[in-house]
PDB file of N, CA and C in Angstrom:
ATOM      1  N   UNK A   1       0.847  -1.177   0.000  1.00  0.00           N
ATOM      2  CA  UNK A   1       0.000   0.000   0.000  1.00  0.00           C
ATOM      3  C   UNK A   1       0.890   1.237   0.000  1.00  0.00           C
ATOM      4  N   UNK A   2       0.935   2.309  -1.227  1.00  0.00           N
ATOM      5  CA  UNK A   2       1.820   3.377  -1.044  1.00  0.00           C
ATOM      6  C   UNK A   2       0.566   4.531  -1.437  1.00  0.00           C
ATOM      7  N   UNK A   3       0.770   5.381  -0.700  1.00  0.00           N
ATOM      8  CA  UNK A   3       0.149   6.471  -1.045  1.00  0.00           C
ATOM      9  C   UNK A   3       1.089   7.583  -1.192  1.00  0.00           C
ATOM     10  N   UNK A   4       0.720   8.577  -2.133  1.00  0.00           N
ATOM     11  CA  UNK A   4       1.304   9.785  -2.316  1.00  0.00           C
ATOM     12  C   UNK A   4       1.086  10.923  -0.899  1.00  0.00           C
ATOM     13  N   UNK A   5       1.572  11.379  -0.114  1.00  0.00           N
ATOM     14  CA  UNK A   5       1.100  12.768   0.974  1.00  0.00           C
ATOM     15  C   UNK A   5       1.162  14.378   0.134  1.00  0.00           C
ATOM     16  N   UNK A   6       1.499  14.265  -0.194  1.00  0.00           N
ATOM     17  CA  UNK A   6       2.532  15.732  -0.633  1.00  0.00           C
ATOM     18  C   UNK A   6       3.171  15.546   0.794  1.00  0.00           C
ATOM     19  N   UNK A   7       3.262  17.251   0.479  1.00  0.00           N
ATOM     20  CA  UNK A   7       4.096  18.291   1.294  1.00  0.00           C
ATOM     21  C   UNK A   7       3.552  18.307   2.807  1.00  0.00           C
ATOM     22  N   UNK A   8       4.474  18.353   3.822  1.00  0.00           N
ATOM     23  CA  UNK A   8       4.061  18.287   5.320  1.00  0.00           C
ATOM     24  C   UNK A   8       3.036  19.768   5.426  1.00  0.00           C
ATOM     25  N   UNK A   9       1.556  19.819   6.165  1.00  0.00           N
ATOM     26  CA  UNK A   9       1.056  20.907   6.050  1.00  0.00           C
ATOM     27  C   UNK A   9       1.777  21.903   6.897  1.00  0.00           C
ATOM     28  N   UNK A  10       2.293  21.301   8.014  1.00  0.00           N
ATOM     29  CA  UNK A  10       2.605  21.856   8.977  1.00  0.00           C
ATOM     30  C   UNK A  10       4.166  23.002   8.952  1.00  0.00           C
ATOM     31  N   UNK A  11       5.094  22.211   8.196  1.00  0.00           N
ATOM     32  CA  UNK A  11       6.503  22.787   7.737  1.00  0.00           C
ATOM     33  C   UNK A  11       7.022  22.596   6.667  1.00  0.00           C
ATOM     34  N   UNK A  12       6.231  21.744   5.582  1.00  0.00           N
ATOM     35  CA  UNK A  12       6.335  21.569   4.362  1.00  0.00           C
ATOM     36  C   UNK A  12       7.837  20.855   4.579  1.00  0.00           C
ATOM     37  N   UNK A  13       7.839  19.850   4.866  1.00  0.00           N
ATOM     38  CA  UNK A  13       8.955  18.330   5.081  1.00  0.00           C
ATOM     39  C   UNK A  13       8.020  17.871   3.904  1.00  0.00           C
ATOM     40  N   UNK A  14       8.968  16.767   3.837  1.00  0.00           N
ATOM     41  CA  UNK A  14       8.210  15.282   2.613  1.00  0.00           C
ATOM     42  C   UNK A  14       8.076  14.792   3.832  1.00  0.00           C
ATOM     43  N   UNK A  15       6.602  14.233   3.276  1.00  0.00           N
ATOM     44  CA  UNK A  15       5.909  13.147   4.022  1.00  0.00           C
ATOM     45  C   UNK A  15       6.708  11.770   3.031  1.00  0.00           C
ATOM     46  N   UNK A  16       6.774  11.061   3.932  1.00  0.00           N
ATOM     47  CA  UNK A  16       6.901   9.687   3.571  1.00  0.00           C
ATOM     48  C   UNK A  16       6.297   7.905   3.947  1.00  0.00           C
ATOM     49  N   UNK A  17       5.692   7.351   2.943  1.00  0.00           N
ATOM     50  CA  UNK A  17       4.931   6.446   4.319  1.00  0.00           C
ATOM     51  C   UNK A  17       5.624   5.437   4.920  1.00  0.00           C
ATOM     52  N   UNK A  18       5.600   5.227   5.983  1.00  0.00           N
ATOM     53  CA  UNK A  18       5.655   3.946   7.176  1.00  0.00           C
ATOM     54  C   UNK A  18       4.665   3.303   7.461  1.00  0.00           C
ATOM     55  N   UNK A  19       5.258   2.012   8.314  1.00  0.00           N
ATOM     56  CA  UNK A  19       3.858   1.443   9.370  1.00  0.00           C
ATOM     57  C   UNK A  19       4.543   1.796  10.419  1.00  0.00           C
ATOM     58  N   UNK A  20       3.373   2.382  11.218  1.00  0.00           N
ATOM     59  CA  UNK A  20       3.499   3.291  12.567  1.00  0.00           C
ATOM     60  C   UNK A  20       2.899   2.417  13.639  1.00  0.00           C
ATOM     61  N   UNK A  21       2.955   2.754  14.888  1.00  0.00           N
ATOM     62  CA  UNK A  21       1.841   2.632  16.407  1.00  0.00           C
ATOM     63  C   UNK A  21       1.316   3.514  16.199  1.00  0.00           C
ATOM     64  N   UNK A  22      -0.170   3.363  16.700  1.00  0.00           N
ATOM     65  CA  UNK A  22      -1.045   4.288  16.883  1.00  0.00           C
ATOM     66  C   UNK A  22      -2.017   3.902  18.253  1.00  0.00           C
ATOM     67  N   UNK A  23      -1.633   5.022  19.048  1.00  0.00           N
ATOM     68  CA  UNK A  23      -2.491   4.643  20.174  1.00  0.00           C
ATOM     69  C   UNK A  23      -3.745   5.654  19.911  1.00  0.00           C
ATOM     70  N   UNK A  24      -5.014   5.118  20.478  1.00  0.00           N
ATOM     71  CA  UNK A  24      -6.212   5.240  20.122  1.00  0.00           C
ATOM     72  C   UNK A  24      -7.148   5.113  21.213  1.00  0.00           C
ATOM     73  N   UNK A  25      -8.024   6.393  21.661  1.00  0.00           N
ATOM     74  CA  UNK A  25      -9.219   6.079  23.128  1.00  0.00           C
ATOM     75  C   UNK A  25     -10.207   6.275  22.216  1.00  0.00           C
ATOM     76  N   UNK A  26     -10.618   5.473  23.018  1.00  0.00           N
ATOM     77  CA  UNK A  26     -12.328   5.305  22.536  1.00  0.00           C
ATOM     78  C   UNK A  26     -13.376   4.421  23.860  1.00  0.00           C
ATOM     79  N   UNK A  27     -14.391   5.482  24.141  1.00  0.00           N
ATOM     80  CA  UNK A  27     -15.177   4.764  25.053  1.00  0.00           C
ATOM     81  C   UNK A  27     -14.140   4.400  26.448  1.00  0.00           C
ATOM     82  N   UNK A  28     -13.009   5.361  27.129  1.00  0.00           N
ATOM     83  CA  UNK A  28     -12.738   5.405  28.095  1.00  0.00           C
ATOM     84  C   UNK A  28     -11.911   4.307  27.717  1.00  0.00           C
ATOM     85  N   UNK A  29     -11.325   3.884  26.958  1.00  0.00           N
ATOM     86  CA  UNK A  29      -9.977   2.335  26.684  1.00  0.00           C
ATOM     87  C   UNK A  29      -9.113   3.080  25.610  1.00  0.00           C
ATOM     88  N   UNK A  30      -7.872   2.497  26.758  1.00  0.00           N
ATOM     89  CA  UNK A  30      -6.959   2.263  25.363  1.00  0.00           C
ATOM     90  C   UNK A  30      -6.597   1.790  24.101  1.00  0.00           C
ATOM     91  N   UNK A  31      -6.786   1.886  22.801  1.00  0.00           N
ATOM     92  CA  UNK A  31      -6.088   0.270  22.103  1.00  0.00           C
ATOM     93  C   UNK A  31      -4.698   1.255  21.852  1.00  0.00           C
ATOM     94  N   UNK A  32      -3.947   0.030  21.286  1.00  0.00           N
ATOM     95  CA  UNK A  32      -2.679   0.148  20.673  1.00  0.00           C
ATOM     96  C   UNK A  32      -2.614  -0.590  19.105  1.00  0.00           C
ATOM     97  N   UNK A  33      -2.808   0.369  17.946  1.00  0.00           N
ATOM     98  CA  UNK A  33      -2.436  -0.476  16.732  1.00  0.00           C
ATOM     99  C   UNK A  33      -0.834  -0.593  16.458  1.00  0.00           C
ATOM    100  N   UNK A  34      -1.250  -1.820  15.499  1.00  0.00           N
ATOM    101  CA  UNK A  34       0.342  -2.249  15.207  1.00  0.00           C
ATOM    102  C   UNK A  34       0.283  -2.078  13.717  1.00  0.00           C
ATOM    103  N   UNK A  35       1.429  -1.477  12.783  1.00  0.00           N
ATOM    104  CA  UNK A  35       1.667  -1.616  10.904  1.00  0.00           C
ATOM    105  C   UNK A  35       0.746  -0.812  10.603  1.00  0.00           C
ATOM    106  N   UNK A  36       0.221   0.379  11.317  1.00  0.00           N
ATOM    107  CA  UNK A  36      -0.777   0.855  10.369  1.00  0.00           C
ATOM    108  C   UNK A  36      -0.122   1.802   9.305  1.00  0.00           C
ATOM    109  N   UNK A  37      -0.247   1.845   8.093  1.00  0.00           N
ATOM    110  CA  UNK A  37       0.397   2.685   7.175  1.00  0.00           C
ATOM    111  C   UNK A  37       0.030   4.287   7.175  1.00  0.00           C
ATOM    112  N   UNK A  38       0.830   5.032   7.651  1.00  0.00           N
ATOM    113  CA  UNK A  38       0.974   6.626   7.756  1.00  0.00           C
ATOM    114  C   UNK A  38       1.507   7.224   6.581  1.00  0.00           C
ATOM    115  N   UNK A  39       1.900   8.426   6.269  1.00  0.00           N
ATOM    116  CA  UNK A  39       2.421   9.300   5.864  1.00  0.00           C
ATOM    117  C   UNK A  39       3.047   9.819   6.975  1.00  0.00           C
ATOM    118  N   UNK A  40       4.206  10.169   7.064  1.00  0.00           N
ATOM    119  CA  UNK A  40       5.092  10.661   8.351  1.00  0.00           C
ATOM    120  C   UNK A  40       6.638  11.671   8.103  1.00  0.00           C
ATOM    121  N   UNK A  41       5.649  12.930   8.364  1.00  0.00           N
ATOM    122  CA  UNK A  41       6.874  14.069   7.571  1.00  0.00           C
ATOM    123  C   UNK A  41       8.284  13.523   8.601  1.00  0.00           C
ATOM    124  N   UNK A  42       9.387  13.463   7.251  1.00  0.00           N
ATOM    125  CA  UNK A  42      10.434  13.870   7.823  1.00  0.00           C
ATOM    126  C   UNK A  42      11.352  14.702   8.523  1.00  0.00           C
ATOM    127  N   UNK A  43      10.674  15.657   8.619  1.00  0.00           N
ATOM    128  CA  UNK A  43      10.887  17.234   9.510  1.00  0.00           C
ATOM    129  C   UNK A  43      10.396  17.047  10.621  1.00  0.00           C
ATOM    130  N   UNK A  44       9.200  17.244  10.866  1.00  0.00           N
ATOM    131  CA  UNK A  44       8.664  17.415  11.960  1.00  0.00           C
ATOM    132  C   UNK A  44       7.746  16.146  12.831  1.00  0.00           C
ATOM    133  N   UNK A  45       7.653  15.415  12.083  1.00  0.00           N
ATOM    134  CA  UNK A  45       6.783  13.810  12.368  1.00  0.00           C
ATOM    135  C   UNK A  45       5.804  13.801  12.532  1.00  0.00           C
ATOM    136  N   UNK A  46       4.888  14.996  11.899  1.00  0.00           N
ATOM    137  CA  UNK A  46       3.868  14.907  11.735  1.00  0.00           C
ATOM    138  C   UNK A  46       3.211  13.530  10.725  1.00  0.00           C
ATOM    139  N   UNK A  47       1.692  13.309  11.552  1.00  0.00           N
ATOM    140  CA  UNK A  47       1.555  11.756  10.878  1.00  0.00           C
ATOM    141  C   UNK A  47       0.043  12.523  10.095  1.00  0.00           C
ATOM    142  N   UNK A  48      -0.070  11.353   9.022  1.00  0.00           N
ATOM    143  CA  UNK A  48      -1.123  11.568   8.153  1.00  0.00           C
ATOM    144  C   UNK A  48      -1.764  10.026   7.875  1.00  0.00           C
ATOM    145  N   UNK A  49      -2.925  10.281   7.738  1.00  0.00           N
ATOM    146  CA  UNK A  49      -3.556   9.114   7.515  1.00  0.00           C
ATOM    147  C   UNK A  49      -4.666   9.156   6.184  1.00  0.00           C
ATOM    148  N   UNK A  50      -4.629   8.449   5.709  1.00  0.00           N
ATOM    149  CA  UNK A  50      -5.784   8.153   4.294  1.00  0.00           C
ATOM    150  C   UNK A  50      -7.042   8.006   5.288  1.00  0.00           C
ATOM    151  N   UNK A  51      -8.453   8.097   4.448  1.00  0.00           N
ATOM    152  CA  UNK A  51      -9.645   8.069   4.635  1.00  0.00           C
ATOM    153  C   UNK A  51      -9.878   6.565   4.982  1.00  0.00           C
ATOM    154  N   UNK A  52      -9.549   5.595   3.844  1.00  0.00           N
ATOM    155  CA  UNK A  52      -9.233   4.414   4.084  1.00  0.00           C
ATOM    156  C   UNK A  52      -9.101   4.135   5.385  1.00  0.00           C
ATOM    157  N   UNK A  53      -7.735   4.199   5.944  1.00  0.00           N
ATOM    158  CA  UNK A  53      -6.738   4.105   7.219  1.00  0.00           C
ATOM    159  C   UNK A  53      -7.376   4.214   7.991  1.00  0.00           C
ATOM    160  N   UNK A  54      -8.263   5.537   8.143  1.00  0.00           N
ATOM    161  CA  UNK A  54      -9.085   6.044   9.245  1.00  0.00           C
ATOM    162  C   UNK A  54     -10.257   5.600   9.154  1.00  0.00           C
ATOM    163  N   UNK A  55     -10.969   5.043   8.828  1.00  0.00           N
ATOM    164  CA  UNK A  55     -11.740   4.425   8.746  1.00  0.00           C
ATOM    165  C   UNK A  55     -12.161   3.099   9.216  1.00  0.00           C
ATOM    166  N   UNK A  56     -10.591   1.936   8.278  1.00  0.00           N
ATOM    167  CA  UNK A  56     -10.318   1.053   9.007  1.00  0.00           C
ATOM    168  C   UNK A  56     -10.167   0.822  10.122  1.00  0.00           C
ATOM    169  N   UNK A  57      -9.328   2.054  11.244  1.00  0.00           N
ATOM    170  CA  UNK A  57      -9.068   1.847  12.601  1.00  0.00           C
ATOM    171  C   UNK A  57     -10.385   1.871  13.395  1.00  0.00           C
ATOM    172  N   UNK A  58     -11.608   3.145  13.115  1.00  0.00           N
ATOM    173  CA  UNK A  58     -12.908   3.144  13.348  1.00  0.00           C
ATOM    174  C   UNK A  58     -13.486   1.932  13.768  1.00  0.00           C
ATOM    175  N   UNK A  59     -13.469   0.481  12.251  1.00  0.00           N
ATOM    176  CA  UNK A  59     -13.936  -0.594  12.641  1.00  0.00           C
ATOM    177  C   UNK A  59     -13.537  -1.219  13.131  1.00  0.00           C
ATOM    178  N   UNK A  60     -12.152  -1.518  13.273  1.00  0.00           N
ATOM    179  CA  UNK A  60     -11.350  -2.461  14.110  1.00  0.00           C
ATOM    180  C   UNK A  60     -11.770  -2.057  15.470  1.00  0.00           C
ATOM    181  N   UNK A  61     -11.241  -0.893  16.290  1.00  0.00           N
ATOM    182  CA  UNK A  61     -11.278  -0.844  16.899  1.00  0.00           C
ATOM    183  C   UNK A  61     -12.917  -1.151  18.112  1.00  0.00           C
ATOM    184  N   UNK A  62     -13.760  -1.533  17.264  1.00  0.00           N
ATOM    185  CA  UNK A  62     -15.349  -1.694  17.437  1.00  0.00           C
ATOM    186  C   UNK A  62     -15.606  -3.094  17.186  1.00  0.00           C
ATOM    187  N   UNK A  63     -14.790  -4.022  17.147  1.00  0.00           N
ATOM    188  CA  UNK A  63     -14.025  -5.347  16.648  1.00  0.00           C
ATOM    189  C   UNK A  63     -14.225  -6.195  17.573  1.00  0.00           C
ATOM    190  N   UNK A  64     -14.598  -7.233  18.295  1.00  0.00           N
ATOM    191  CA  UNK A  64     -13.867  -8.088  19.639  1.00  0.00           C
ATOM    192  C   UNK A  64     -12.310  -8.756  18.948  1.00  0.00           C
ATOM    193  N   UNK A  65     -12.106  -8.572  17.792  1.00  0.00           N
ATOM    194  CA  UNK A  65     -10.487  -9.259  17.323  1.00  0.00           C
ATOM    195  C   UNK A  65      -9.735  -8.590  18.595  1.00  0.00           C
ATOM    196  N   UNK A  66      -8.902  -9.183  19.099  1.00  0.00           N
ATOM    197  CA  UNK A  66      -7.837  -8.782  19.518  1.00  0.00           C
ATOM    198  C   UNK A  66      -6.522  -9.333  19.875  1.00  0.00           C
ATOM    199  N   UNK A  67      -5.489  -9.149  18.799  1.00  0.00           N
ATOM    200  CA  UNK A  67      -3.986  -9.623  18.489  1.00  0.00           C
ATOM    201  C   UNK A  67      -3.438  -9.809  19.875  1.00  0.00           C
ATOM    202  N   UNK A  68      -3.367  -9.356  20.981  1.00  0.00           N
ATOM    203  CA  UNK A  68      -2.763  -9.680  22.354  1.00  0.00           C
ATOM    204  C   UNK A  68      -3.310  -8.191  23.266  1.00  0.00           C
ATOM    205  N   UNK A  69      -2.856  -8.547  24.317  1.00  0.00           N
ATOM    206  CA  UNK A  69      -3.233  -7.605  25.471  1.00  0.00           C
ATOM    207  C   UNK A  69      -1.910  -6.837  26.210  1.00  0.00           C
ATOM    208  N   UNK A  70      -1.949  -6.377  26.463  1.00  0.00           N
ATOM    209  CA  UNK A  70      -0.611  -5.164  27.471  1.00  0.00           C
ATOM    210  C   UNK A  70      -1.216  -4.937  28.573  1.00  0.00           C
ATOM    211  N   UNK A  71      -0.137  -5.101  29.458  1.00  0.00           N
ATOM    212  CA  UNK A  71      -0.286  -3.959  30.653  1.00  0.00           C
ATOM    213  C   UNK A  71       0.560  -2.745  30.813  1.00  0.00           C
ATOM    214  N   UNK A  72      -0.337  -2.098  30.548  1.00  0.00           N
ATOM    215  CA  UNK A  72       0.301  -0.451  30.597  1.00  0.00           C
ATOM    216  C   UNK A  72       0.368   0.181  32.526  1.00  0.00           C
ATOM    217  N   UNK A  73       1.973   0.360  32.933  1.00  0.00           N
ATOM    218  CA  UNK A  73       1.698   1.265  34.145  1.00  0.00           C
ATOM    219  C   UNK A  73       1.195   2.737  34.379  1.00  0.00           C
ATOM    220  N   UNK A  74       0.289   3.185  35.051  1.00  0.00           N
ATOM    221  CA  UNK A  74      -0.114   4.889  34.634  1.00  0.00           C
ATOM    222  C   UNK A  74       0.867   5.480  36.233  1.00  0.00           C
ATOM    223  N   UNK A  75       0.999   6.527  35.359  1.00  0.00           N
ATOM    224  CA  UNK A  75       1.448   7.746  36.692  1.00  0.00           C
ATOM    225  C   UNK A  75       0.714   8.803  36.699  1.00  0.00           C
ATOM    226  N   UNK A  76       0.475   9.462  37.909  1.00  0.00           N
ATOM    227  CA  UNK A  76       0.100  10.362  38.269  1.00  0.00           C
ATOM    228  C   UNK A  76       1.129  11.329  38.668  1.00  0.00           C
ATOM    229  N   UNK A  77       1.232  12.290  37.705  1.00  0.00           N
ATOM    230  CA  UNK A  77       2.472  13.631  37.785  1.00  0.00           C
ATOM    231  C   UNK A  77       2.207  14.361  38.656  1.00  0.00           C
ATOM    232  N   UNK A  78       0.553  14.530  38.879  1.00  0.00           N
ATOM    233  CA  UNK A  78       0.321  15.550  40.371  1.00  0.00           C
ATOM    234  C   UNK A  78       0.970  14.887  41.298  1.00  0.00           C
ATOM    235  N   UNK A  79       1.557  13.492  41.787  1.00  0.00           N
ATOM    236  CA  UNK A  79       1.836  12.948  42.944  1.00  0.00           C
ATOM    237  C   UNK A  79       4.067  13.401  42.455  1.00  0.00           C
ATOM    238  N   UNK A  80       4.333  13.814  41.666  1.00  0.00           N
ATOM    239  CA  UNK A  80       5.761  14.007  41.442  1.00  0.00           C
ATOM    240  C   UNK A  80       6.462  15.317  42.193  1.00  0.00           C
ATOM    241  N   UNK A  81       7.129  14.363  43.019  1.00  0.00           N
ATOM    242  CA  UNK A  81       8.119  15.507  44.114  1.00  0.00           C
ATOM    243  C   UNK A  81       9.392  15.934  43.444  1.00  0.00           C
ATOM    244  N   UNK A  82       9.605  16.803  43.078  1.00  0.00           N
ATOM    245  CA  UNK A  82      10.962  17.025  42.379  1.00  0.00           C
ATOM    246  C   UNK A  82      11.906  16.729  43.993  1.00  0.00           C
ATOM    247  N   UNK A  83      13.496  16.451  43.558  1.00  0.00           N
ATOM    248  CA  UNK A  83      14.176  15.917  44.320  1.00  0.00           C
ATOM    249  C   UNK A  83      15.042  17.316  44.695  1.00  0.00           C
TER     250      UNK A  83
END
């Protein structure tokens, strides 16, 4: 899958595509995608996604599929004492 981006909107870098992570809330949950194909300026890393792309993640993520599970640790920065 290659798509054309142009020009980064943001600083006008070339976008170029990858498969990226994409973390994603929905309905108070985390997911974590894996290979999703971006556009991803080389300047600034700004990411871009096709209609397609975005779309796809929409249904997946509304999916019971699920490739494996994580445990993510959370912090709370209000509780951070500088030393």
């Amino acid at each position: 899958m290659t798509h054309e981006y142009g020009d980064c909107y943001y600083c006008g870098g070339k976008v170029t595509e990858k498969l990226i992570e994409v973390d994603f809330r929905w309905n108070g949950q985390l997911y974590l995608f894996e290979n999703v194909p971006a556009g991803v300026c080389k300047q600034c890393g700004e990411k871009y996604f096709t209609a397609e792309v975005s779309e796809n993640l929409d249904r997946l993520v509304k999916s019971p599929i699920v490739h494996r599970t994580l445990t993510v640790p959370v912090k709370n920065y209000t509780l951070f004492e500088p030393e």
